[in-house]
PDB file of N, CA and C in Angstrom:
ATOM      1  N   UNK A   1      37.053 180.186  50.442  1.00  0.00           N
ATOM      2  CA  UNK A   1      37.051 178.938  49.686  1.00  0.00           C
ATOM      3  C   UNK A   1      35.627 178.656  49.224  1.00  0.00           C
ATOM      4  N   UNK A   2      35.342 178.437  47.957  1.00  0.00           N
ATOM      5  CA  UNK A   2      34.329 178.474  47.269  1.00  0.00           C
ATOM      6  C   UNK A   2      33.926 176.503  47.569  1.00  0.00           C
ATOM      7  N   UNK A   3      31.932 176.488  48.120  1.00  0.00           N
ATOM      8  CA  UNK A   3      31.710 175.374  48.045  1.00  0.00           C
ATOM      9  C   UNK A   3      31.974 174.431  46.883  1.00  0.00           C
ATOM     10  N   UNK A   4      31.786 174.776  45.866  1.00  0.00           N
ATOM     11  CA  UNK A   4      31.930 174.203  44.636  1.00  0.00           C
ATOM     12  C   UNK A   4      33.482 173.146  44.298  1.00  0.00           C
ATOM     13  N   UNK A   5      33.979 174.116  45.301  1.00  0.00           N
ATOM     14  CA  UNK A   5      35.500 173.034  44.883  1.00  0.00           C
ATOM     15  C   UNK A   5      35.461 171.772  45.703  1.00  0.00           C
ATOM     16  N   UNK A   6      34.705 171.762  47.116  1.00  0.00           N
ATOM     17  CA  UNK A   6      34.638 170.492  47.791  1.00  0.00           C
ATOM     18  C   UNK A   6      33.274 169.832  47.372  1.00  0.00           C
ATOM     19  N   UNK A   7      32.410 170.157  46.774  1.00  0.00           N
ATOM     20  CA  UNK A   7      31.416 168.882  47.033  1.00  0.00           C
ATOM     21  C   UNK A   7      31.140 168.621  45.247  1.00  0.00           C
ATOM     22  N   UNK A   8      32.275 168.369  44.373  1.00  0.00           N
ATOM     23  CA  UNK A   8      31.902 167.872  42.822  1.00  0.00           C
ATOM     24  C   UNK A   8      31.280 166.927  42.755  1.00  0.00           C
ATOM     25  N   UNK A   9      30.868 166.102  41.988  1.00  0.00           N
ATOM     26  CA  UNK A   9      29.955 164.953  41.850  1.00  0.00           C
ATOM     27  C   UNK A   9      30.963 163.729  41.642  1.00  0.00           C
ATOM     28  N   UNK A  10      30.203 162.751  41.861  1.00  0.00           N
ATOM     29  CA  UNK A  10      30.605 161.279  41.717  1.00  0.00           C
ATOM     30  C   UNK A  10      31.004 161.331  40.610  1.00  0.00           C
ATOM     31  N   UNK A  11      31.633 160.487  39.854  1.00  0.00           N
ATOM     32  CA  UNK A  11      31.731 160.161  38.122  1.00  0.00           C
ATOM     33  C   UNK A  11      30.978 159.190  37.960  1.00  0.00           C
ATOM     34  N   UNK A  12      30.666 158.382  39.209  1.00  0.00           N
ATOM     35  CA  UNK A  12      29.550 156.856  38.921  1.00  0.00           C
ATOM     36  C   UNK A  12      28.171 157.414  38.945  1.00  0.00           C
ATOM     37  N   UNK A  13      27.686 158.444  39.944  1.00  0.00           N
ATOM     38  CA  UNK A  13      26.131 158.475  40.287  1.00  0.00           C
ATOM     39  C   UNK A  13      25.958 159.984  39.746  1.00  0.00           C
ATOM     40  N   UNK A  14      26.708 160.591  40.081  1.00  0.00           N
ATOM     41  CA  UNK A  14      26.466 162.212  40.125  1.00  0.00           C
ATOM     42  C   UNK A  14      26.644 162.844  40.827  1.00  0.00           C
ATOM     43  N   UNK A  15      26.053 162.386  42.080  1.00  0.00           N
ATOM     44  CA  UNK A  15      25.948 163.362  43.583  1.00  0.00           C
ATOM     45  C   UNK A  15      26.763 163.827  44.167  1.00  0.00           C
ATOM     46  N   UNK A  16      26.879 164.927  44.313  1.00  0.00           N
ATOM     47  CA  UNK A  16      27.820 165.287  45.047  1.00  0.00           C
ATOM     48  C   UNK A  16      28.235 164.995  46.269  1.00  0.00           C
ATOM     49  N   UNK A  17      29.917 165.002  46.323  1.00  0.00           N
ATOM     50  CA  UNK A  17      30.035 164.242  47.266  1.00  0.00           C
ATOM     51  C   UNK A  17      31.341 165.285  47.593  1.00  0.00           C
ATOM     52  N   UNK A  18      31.008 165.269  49.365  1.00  0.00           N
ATOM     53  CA  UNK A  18      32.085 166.196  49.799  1.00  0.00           C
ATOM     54  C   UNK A  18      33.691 165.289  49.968  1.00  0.00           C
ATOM     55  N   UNK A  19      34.777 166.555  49.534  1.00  0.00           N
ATOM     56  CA  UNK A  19      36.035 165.850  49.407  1.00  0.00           C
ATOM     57  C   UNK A  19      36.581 164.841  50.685  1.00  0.00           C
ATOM     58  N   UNK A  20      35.772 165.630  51.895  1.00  0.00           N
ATOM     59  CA  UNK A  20      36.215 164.633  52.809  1.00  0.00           C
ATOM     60  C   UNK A  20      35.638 163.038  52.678  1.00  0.00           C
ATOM     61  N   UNK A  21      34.572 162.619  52.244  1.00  0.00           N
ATOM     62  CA  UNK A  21      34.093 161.679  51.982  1.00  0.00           C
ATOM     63  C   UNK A  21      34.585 161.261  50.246  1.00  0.00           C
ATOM     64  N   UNK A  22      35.118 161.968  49.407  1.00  0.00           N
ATOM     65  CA  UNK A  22      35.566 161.437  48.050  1.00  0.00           C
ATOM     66  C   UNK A  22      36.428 160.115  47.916  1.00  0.00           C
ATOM     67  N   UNK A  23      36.514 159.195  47.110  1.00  0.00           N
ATOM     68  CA  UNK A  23      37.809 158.588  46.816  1.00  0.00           C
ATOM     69  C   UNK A  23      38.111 158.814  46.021  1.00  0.00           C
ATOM     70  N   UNK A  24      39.377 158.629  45.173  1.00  0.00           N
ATOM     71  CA  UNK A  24      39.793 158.894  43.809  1.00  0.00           C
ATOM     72  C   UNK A  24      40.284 157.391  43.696  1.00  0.00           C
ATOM     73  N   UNK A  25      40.104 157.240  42.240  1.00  0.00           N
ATOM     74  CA  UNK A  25      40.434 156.013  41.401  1.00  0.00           C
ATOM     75  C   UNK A  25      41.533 155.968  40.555  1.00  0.00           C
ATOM     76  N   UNK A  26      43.014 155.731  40.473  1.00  0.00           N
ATOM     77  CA  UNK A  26      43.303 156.022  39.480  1.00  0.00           C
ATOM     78  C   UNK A  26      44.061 154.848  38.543  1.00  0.00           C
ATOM     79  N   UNK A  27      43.995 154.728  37.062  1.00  0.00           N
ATOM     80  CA  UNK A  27      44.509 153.771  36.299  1.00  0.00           C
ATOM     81  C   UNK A  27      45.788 154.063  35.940  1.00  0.00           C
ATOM     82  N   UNK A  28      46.721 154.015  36.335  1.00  0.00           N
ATOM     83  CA  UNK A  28      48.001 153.925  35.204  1.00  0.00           C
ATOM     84  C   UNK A  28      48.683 153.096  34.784  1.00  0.00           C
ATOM     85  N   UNK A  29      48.942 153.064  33.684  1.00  0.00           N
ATOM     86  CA  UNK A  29      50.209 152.250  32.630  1.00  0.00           C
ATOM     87  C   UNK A  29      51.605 152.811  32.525  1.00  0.00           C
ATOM     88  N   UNK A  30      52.142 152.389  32.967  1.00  0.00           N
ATOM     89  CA  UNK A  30      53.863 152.637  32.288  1.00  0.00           C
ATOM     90  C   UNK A  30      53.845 154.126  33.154  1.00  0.00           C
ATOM     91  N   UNK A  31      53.614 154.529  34.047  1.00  0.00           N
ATOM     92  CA  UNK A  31      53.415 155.335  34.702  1.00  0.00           C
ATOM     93  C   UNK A  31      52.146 156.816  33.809  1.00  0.00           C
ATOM     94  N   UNK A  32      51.945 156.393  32.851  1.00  0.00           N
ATOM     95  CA  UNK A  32      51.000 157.264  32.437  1.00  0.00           C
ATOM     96  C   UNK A  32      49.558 157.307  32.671  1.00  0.00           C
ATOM     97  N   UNK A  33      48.938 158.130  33.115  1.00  0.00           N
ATOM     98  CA  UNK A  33      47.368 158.232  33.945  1.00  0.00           C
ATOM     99  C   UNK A  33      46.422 157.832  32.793  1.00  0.00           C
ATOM    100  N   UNK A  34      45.891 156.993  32.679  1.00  0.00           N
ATOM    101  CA  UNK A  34      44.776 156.609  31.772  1.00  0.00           C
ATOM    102  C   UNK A  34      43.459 157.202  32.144  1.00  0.00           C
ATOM    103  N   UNK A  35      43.100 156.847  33.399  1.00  0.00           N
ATOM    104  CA  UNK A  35      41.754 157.478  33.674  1.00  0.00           C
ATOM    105  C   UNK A  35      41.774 157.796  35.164  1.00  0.00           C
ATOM    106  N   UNK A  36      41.256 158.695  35.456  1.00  0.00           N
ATOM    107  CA  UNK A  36      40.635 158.781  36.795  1.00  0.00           C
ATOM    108  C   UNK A  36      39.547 159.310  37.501  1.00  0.00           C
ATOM    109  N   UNK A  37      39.029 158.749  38.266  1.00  0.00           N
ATOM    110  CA  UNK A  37      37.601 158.346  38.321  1.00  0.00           C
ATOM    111  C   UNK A  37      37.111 158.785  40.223  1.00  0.00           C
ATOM    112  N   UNK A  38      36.455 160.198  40.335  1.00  0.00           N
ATOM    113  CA  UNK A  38      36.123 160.632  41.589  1.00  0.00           C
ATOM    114  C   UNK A  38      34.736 159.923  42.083  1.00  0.00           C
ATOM    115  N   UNK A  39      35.234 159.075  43.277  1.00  0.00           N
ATOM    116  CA  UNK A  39      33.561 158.148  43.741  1.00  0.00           C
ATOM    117  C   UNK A  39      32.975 158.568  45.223  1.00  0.00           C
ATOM    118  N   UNK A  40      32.110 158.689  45.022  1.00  0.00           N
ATOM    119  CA  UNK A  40      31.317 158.851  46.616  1.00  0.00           C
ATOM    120  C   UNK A  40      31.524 157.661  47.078  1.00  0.00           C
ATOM    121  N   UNK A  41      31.535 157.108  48.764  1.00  0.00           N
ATOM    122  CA  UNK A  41      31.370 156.289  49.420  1.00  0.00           C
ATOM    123  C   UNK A  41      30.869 154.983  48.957  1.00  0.00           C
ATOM    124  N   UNK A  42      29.656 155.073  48.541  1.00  0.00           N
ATOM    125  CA  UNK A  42      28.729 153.542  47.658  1.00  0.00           C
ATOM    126  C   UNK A  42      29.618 153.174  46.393  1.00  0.00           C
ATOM    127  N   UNK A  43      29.559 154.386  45.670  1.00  0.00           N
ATOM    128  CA  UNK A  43      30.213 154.015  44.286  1.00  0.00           C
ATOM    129  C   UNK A  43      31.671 153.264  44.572  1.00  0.00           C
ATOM    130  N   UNK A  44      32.177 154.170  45.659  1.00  0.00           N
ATOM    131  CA  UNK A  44      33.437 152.901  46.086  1.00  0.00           C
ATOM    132  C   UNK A  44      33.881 151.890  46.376  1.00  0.00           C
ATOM    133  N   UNK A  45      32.988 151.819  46.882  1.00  0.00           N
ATOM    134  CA  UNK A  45      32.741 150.261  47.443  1.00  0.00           C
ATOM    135  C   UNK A  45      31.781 149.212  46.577  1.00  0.00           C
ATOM    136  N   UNK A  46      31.440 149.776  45.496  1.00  0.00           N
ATOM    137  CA  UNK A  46      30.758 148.631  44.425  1.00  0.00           C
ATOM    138  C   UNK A  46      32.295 148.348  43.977  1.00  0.00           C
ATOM    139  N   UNK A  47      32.896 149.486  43.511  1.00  0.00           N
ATOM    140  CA  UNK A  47      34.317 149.455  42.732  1.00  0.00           C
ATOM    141  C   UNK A  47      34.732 148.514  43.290  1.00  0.00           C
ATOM    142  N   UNK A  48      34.977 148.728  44.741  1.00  0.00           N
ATOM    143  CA  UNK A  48      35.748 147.675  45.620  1.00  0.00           C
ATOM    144  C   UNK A  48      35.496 146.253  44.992  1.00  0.00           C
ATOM    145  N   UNK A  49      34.275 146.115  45.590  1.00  0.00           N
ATOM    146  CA  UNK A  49      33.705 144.586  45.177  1.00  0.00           C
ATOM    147  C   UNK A  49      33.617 144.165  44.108  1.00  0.00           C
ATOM    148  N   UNK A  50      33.266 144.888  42.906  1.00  0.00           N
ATOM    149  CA  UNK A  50      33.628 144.694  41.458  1.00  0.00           C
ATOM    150  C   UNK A  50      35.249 143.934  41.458  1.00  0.00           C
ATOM    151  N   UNK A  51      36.423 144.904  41.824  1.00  0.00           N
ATOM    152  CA  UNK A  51      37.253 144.453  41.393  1.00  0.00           C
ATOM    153  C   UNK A  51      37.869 143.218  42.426  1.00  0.00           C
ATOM    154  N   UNK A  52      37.941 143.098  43.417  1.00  0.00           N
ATOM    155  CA  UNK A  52      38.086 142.068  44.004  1.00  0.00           C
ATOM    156  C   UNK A  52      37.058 140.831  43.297  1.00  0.00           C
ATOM    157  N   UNK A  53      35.892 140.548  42.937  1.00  0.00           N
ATOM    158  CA  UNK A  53      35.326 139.536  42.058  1.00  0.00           C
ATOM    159  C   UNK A  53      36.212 139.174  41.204  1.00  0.00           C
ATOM    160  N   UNK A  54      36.368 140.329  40.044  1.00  0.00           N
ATOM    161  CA  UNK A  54      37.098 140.161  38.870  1.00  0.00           C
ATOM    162  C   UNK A  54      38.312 139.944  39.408  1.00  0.00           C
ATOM    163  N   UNK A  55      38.735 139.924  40.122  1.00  0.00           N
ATOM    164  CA  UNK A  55      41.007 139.606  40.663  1.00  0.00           C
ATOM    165  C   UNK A  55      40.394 138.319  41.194  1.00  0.00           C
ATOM    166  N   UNK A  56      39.588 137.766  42.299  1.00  0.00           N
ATOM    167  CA  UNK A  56      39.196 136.382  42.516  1.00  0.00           C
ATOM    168  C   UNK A  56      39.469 135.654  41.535  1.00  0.00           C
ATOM    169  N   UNK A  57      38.453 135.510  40.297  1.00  0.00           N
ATOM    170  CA  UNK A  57      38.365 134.753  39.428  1.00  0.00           C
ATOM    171  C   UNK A  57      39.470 134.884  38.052  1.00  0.00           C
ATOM    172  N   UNK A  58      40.298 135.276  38.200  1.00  0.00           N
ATOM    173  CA  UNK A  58      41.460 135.752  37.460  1.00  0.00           C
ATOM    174  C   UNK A  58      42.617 134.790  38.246  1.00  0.00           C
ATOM    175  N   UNK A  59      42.657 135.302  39.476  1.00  0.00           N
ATOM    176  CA  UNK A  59      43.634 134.141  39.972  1.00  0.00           C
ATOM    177  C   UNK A  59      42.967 132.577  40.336  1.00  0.00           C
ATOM    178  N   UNK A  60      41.572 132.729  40.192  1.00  0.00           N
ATOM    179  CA  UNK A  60      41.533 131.240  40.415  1.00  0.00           C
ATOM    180  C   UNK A  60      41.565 130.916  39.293  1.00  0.00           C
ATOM    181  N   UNK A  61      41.953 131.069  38.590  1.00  0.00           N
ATOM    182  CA  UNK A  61      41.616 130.048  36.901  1.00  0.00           C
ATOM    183  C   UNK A  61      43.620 129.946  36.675  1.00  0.00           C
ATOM    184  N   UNK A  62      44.342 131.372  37.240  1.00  0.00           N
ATOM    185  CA  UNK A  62      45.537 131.396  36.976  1.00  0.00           C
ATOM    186  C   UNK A  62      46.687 129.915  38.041  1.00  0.00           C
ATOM    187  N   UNK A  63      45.736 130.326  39.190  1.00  0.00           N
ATOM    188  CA  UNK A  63      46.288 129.057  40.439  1.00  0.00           C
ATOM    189  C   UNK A  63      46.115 127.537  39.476  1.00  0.00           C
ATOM    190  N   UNK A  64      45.195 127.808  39.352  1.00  0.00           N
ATOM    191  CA  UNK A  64      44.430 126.050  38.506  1.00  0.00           C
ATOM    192  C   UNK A  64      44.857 125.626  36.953  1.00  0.00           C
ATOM    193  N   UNK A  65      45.704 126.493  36.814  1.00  0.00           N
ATOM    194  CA  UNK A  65      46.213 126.428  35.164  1.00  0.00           C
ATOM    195  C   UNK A  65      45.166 126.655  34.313  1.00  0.00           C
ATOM    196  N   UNK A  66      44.281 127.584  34.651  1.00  0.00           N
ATOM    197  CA  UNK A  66      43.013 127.589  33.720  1.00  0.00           C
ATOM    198  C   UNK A  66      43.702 128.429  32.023  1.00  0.00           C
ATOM    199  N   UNK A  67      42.887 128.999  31.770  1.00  0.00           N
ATOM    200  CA  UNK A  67      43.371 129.633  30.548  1.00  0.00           C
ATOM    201  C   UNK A  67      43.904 131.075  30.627  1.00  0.00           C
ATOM    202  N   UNK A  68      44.475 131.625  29.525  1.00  0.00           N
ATOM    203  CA  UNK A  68      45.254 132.677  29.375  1.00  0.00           C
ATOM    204  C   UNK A  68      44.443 133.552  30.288  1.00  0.00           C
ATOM    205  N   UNK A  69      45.997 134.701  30.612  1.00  0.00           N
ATOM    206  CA  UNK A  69      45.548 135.480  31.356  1.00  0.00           C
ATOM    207  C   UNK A  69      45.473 136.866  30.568  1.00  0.00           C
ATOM    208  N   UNK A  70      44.714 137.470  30.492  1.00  0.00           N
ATOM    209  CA  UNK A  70      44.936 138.889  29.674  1.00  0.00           C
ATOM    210  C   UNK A  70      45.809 139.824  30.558  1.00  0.00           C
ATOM    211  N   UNK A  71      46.451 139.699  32.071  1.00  0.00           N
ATOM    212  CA  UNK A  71      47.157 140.551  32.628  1.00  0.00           C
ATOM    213  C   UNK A  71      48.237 140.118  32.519  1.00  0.00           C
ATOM    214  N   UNK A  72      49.525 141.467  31.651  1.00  0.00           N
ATOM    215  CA  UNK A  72      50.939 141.088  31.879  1.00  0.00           C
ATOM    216  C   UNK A  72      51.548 141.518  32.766  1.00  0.00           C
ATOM    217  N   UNK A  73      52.694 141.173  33.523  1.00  0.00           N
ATOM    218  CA  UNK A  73      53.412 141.681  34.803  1.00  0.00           C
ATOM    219  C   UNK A  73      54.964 141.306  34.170  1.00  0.00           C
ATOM    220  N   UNK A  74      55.637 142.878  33.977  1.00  0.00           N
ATOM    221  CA  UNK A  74      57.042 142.645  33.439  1.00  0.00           C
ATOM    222  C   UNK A  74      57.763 142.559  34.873  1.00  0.00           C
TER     223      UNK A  74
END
C-alpha cells in the first residue's frame, strides 16, 4: 500500500493529513453530491464552528419571525 493514498492534503490548508485523522465533508442536493471537501483535524473544526454560527443565527431570526429564510425543507 502506497503512502500517498493515506496522507493527501487538506482541501482547506494543504497538509497532509493521514486518513486516520481525515474528515470528509459532504454537500448534497436531491441526493446529488455537489461538493466534497477532505479536512485535517483544525480545518474541521473551524468548519464545525463556522457552521454551527451560521445555523445559530438562521434559527434565531427564524424562532423570532425575523426575515426570510434562504433554506427550503420539502
Amino acid at each position: 500500500m502506497s503512502d500517498a493514498a493515506t496522507t493527501d492534503p487538506c482541501d482547506a490548508c494543504g497538509e497532509p493529513t493521514t486518513d486516520a485523522l481525515a474528515r470528509t465533508v459532504r454537500l448534497s442536493v436531491d441526493r446529488a453530491n455537489i461538493d466534497t471537501q477532505r479536512l485535517c483535524p483544525e480545518c474541521f473544526a473551524a468548519w464545525i464552528q463556522r457552521y454551527q454560527t451560521e445555523m445559530s443565527d438562521g434559527a434565531d431570526d427564524a424562532a423570532s419571525g425575523g426575515s426570510d429564510s434562504e433554506i427550503i425543507v420539502d
